[in-house]
Protein backbone atom coordinates (compact mmCIF):
# COMPACT_ATOMS: atom_id res chain seq x y z
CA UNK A 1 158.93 35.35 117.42
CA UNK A 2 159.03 33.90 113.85
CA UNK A 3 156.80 30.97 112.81
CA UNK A 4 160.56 29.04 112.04
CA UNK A 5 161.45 30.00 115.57
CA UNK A 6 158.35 28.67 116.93
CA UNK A 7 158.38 25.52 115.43
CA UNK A 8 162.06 24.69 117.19
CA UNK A 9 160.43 25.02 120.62
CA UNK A 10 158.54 22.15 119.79
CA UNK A 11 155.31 21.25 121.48
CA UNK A 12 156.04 22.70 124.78
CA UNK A 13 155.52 26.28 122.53
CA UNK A 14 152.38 24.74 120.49
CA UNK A 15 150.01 27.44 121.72
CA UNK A 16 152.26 30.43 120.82
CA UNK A 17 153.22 28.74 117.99
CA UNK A 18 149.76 28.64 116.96
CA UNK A 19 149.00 32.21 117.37
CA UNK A 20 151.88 33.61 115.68
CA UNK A 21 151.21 31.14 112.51
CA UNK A 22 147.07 33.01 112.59
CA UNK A 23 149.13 36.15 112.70
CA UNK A 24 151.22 35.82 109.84
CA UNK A 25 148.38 34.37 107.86
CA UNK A 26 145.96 37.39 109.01
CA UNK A 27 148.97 39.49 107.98
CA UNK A 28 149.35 37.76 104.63
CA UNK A 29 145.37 38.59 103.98
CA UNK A 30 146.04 41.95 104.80
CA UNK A 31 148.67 42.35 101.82
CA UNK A 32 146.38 40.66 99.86
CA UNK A 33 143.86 43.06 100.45
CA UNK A 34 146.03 46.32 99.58
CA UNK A 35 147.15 44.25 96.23
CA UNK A 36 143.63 44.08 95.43
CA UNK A 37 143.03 47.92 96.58
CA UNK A 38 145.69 48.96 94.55
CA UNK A 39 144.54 47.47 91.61
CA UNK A 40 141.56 49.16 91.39
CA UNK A 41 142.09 52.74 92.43
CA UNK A 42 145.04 52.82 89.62
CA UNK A 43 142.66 51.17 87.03
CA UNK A 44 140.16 53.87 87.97
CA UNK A 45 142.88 56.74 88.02
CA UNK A 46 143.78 55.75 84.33
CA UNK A 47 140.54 55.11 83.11
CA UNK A 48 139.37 58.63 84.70
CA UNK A 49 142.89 60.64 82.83
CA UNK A 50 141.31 59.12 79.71
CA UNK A 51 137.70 60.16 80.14
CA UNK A 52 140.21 63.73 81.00
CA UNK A 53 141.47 63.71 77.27
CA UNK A 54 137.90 62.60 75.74
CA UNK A 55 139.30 59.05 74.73
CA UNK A 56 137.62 57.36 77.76
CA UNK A 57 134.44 54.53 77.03
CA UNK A 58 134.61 52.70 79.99
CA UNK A 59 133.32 54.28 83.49
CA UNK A 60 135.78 55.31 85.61
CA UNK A 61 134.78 53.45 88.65
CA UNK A 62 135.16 49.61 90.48
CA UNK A 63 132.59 48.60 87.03
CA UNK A 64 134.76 50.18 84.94
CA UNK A 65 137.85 48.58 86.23
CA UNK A 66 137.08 45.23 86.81
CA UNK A 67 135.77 45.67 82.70
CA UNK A 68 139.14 46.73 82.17
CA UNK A 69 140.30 43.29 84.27
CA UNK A 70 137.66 41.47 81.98
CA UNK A 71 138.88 42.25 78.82
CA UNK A 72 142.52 40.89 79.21
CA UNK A 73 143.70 37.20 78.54
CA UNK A 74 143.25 35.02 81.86
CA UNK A 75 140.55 38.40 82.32
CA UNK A 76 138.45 35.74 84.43
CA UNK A 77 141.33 34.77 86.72
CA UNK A 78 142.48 38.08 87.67
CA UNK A 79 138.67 38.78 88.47
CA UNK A 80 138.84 35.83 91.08
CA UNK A 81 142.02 36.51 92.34
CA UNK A 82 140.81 40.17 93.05
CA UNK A 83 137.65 39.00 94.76
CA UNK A 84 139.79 36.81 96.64
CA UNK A 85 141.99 39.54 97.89
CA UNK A 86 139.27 41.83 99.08
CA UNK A 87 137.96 38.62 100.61
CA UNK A 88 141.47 38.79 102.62
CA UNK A 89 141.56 42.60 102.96
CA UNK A 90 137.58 41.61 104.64
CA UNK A 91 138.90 39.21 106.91
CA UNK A 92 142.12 41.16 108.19
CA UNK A 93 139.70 44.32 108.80
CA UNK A 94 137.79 42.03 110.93
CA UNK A 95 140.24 40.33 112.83
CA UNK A 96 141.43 44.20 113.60
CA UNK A 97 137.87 44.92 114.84
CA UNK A 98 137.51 41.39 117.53
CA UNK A 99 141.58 41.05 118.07
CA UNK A 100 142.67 44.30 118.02
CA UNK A 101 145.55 45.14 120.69
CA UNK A 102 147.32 48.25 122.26
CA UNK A 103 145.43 51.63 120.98
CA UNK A 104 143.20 49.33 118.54
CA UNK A 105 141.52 47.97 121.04
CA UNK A 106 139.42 51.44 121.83
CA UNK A 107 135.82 51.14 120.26
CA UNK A 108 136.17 53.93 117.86
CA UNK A 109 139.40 51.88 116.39
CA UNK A 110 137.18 48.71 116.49
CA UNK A 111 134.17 49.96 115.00
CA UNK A 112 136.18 51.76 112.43
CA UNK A 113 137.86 48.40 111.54
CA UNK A 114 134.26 46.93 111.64
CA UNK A 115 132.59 49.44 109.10
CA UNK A 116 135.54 48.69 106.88
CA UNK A 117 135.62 45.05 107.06
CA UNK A 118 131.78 45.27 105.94
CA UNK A 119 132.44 47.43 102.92
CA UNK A 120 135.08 45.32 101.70
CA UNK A 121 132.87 42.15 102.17
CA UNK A 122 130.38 44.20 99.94
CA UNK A 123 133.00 44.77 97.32
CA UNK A 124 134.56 41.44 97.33
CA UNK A 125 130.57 40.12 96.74
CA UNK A 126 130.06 42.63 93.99
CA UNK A 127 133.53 41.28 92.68
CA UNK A 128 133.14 37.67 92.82
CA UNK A 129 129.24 38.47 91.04
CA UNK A 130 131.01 40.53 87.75
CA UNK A 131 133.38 37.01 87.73
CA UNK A 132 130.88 34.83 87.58
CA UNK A 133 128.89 36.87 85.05
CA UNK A 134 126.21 38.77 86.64
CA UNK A 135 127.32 42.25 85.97
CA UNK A 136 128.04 42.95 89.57
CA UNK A 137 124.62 44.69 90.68
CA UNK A 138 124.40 47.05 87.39
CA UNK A 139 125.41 50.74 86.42
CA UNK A 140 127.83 52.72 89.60
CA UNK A 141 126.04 55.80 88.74
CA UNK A 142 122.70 54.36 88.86
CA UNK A 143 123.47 53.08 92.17
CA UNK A 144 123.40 55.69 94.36
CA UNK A 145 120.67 57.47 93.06
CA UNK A 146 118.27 54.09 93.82
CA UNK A 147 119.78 54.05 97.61
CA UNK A 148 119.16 57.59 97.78
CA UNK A 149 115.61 57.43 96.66
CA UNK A 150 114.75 54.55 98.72
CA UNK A 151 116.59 56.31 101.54
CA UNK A 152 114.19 59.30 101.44
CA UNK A 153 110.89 57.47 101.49
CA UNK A 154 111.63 56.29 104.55
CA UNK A 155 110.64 58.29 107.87
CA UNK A 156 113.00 61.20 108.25
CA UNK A 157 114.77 60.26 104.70
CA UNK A 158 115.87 63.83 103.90
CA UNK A 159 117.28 63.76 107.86
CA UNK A 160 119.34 60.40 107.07
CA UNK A 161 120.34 61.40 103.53
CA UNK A 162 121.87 64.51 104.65
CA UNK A 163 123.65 62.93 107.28
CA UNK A 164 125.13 59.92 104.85
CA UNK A 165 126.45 63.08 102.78
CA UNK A 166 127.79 65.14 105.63
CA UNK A 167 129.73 61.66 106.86
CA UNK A 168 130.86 61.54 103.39
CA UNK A 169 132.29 64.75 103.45
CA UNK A 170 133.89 64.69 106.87
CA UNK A 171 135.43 61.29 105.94
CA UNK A 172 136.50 63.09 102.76
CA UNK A 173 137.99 65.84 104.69
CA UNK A 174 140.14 63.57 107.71
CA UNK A 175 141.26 61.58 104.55
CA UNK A 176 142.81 64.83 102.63
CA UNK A 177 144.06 66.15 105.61
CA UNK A 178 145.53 62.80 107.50
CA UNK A 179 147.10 62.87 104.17
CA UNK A 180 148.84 66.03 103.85
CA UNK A 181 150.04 65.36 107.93
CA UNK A 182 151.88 62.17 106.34
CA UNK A 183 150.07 59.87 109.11
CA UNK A 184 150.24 57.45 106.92
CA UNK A 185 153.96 57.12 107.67
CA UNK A 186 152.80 55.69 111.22
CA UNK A 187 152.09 52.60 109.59
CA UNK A 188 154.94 51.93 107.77
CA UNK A 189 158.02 50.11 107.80
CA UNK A 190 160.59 53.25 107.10
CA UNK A 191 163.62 51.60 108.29
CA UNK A 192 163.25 49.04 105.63
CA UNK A 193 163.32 51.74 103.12
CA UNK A 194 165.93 53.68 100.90
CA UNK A 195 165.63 57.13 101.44
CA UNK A 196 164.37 57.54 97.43
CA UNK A 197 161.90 54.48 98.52
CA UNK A 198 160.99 57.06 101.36
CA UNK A 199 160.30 59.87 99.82
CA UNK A 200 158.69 58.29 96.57
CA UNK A 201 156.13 56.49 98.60
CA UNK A 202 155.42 59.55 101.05
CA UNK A 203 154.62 61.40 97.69
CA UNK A 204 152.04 59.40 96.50
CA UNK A 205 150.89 58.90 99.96
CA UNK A 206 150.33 62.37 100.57
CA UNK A 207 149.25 63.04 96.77
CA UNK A 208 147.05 60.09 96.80
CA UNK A 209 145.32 60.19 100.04
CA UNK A 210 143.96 63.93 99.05
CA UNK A 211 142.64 63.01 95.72
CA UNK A 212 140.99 60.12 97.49
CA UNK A 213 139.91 62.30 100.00
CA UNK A 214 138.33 64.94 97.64
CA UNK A 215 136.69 62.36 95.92
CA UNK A 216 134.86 61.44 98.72
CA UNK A 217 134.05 64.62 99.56
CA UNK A 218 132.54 65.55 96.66
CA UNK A 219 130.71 62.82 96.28
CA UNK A 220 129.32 64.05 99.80
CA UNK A 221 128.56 67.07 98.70
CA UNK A 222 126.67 65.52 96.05
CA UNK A 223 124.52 63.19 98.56
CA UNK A 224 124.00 66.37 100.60
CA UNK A 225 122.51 68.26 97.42
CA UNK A 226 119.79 65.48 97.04
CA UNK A 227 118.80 65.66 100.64
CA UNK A 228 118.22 68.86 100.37
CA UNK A 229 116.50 69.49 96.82
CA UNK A 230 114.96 66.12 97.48
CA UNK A 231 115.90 64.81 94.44
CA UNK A 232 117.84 61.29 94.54
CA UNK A 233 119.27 61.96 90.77
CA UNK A 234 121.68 65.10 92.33
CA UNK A 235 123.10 62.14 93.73
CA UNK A 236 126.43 60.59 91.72
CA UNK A 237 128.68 57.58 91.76
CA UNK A 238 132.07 58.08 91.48
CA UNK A 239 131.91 58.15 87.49
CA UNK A 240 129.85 60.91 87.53
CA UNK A 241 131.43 62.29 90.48
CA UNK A 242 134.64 62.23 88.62
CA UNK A 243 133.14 63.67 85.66
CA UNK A 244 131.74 66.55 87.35
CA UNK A 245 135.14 67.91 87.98
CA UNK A 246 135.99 68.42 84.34
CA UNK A 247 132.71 70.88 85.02
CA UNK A 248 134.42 73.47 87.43
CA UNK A 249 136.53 76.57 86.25
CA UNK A 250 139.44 74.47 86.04
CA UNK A 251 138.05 72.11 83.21
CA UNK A 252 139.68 68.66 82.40
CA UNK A 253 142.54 69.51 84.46
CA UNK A 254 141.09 68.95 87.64
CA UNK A 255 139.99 65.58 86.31
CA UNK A 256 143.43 64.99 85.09
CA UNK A 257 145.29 66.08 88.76
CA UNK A 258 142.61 64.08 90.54
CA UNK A 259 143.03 61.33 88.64
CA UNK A 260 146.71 61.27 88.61
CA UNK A 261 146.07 61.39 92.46
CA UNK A 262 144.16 57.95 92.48
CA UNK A 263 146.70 55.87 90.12
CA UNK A 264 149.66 57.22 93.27
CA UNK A 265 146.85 55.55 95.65
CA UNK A 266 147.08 52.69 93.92
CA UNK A 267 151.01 52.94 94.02
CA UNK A 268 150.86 53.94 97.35
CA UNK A 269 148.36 50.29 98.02
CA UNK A 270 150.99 48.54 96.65
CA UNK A 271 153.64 50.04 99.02
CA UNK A 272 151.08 49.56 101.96
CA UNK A 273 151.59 46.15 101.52
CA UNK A 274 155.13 45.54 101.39
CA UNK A 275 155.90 47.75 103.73
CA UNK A 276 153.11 47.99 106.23
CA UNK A 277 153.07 46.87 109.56
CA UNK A 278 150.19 44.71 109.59
């Protein structure tokens, strides 16, 4: 039922009425929200192919971009319109975790929707603080390495650090691999599609969701390193985590393919919310 089709029943339909207008505004939020994802991860992805080539300055992470956001006209609008849609994407996550029906409603689905609806309340804070001029909570590299060392000064740190990096990884891992299955096409509209629509969107899908996934697995890896050397400065942010792949035996080009991989996220973001059923 439509909200234009509810409203025709007139009060005797008030109720339903009601609840589908709450679910096309919690469906609104959650376009919002993959706007606002979208944003960033293909601000990062550029910013990251230009650290690549040795013409980057900024980092290449959520600082980085919203800098990026900063420095164009209207720069402070677009900051609060971007904290306002991760304020949506926080709110639709949560609605999924308390009003979740069908296969949702199972408490891994619920707490997953939870954990996510916290982080994006986090980054819509951290947002909303760079807007109104506070630097949102200083360097992305530094970051990590002050949780980390807090982390292991605490009873059993080394114990709870590992495990934060081996979660990292394994959430790195379903990611990449969830990606290359193309389960992301469960979510989606694909009647509503062309068949180039199809396929262009199940490419960056699939070539997004692995570079995101890698990225968080590395940055796993990373965590997992400090645990065990007990050293919180092995662990990175995803500058330095993005960095370190120009490091391996394939050089800048791994940057470059990863990177490329995060600006199809972004794409793939913007598809998510045209095209996802929320």
């Amino acid at each position: 039922m439509t909200w234009s089709h509810a409203r025709g029943h007139g009060r005797a339909a008030g109720v339903p009425g009601r609840r589908t207008a709450d679910k096309e505004s919690l469906t609104l939020a959650g376009r919002a929200g993959f706007v606002a994802r979208g944003v960033v991860y293909a601000l990062i992805g550029v910013l990251a192919v230009q650290i690549a080539f040795g013409e980057g300055e900024e980092s290449a992470d959520r600082q980085g971009a919203l800098g990026q956001i900063a420095a164009q006209p209207f720069g402070s609008v677009m900051l609060w319109a971007l904290a306002a849609g991760f304020g949506c994407m926080t709110v639709w996550r949560g609605a999924g975790a308390i009003l979740a029906r069908g296969a949702e409603r199972k408490v891994p689905a619920r707490l997953l929707n939870g954990g996510r609806a916290v982080f994006y309340a986090a980054v819509c804070w951290a947002t909303a603080a760079y807007a109104a001029g506070s630097g949102g909570g200083g360097s992305g590299n530094a970051q990590p390495q002050d949780w980390t060392a807090a982390a292991l000064k605490l009873p059993y740190g080394r114990v709870l650090v590992a495990l934060a990096g081996a979660v990292l990884i394994g959430v790195g891992v379903v990611l990449a691999v969830r990606a290359a299955m193309r389960r992301f096409l469960r979510k989606l509209d694909s009647g509503a599609m062309s068949p180039r629509t199809w396929q262009a969107i199940t490419g960056m899908g699939m070539g997004g969701g692995v570079a995101r996934g890698l990225v968080f697995a590395a940055a796993g890896c990373f965590v997992l390193i400090a645990a065990l050397t007990f050293d919180p400065h092995r662990a990175k942010g995803l500058d330095a985590t993005l960095r370190s792949f120009t490091q391996t035996p394939a050089g800048p080009w791994l940057l470059v393919a990863v990177a490329v991989g995060l600006v199809l996220f972004g794409g793939f973001s913007f598809a998510s919310a045209r095209w996802r059923r929320l």
